[in-house]
C-alpha atoms as a PDB file:
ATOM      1  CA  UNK A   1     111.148 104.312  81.985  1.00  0.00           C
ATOM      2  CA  UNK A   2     108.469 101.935  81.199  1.00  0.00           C
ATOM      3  CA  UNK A   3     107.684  98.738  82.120  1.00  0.00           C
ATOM      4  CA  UNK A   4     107.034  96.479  78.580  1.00  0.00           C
ATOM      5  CA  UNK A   5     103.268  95.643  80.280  1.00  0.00           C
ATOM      6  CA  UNK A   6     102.569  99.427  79.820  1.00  0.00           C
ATOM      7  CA  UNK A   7     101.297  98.544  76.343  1.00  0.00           C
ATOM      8  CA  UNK A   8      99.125  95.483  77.237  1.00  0.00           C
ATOM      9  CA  UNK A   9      97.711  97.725  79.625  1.00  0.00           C
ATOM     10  CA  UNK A  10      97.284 100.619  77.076  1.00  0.00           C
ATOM     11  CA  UNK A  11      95.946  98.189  74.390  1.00  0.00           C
ATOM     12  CA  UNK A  12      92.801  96.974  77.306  1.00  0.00           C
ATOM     13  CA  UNK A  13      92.565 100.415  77.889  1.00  0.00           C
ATOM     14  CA  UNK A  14      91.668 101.432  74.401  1.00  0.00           C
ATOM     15  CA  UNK A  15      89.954  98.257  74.034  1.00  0.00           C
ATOM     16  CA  UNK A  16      87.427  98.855  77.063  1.00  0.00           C
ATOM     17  CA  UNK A  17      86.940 102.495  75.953  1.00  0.00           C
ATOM     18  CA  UNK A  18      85.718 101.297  72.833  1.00  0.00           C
ATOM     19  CA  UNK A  19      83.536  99.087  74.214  1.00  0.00           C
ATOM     20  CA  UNK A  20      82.004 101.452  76.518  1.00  0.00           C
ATOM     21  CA  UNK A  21      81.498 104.118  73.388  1.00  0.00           C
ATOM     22  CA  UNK A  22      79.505 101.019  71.750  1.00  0.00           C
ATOM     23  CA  UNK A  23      77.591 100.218  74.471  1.00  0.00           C
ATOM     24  CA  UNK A  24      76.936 104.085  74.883  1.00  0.00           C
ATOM     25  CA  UNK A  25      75.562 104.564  71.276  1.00  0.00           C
ATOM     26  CA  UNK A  26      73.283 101.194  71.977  1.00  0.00           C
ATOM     27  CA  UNK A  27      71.617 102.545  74.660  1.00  0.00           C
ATOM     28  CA  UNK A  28      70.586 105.870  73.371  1.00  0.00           C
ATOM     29  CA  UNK A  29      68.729 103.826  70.998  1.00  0.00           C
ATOM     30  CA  UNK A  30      66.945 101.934  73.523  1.00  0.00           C
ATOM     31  CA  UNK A  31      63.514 102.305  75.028  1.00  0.00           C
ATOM     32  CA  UNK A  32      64.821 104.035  78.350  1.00  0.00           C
ATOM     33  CA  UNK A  33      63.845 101.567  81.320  1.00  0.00           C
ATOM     34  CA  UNK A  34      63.613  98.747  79.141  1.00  0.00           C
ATOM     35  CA  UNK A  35      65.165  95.450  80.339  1.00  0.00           C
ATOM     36  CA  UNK A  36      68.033  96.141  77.118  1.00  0.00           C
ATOM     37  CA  UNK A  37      68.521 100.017  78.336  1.00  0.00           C
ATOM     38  CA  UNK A  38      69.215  98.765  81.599  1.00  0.00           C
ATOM     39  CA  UNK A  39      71.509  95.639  80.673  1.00  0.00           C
ATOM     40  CA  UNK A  40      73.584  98.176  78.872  1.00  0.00           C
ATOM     41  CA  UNK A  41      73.920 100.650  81.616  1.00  0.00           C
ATOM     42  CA  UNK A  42      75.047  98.041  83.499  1.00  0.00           C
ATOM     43  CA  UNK A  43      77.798  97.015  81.197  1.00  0.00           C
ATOM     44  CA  UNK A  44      78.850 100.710  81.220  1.00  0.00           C
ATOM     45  CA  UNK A  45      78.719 100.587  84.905  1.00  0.00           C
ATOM     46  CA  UNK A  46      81.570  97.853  84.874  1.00  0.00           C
ATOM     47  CA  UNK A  47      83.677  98.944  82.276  1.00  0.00           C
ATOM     48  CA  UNK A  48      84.090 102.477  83.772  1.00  0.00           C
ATOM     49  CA  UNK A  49      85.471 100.054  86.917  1.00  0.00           C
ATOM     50  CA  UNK A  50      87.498  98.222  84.697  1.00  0.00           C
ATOM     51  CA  UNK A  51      89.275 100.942  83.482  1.00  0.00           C
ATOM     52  CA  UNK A  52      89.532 102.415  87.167  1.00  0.00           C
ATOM     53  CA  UNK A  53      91.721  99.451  87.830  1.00  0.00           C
ATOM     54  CA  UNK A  54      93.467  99.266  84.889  1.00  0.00           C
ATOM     55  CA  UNK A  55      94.155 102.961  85.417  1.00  0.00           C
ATOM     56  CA  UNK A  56      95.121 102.714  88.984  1.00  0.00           C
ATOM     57  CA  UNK A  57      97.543  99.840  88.486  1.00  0.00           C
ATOM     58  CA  UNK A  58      99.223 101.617  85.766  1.00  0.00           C
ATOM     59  CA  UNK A  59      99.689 104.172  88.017  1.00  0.00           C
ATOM     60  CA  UNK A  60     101.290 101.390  90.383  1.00  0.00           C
ATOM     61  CA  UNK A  61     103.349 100.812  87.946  1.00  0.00           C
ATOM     62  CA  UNK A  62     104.835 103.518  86.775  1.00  0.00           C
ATOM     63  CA  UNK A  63     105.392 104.687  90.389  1.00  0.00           C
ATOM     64  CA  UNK A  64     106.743 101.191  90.903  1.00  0.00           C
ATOM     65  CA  UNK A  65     109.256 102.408  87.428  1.00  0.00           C
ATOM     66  CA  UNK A  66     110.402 105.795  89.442  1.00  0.00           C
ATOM     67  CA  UNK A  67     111.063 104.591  92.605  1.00  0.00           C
ATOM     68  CA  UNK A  68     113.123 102.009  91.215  1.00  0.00           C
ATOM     69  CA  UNK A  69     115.173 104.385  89.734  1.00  0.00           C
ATOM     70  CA  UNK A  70     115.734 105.912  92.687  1.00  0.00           C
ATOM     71  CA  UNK A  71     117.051 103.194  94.692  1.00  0.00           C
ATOM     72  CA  UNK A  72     116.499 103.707  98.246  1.00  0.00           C
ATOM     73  CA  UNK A  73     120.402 102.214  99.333  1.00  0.00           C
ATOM     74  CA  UNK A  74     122.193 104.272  97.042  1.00  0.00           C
ATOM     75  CA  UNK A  75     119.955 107.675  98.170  1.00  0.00           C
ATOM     76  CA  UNK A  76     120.140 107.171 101.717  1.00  0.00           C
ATOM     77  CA  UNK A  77     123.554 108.448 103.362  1.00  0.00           C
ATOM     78  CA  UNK A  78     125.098 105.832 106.179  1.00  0.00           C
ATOM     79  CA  UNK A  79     124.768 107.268 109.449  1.00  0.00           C
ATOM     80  CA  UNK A  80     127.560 107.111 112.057  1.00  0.00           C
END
């Protein structure tokens, strides 16, 4: 089961891909090692960590989702 900030996430994610495309079919037509070419690889630079995190914690999340379904209490048998 997922959490309802699965889709916000989702929705950045497809937003910041987009953005990175763009800013992927600006620079090819750039004068390589011009001041724009490299302002652009930049920005490509911090999207692709951008959606590291925003992959990672939706990771988080959903193992956050799983384990809550598996309740460590109600799995664990009481020792005597």
């Amino acid at each position: 089961m997922m959490k309802p900030n699965s889709d916000v996430a989702n929705t950045a994610i497809d937003r910041i891909l987009e953005l990175s495309v763009e800013a992927h079919i600006r620079r090819r037509g750039t004068v390589r090692d011009s001041a724009k070419y490299h302002n652009l690889t930049g920005a490509i630079a911090a999207y692709g960590k951008v959606l590291g995190i925003l992959v990672a914690l939706q990771h988080l999340e959903e193992f956050h989702a799983i384990s809550d379904q598996h309740d460590a209490p109600g799995c664990v048998a009481e020792v005597s």
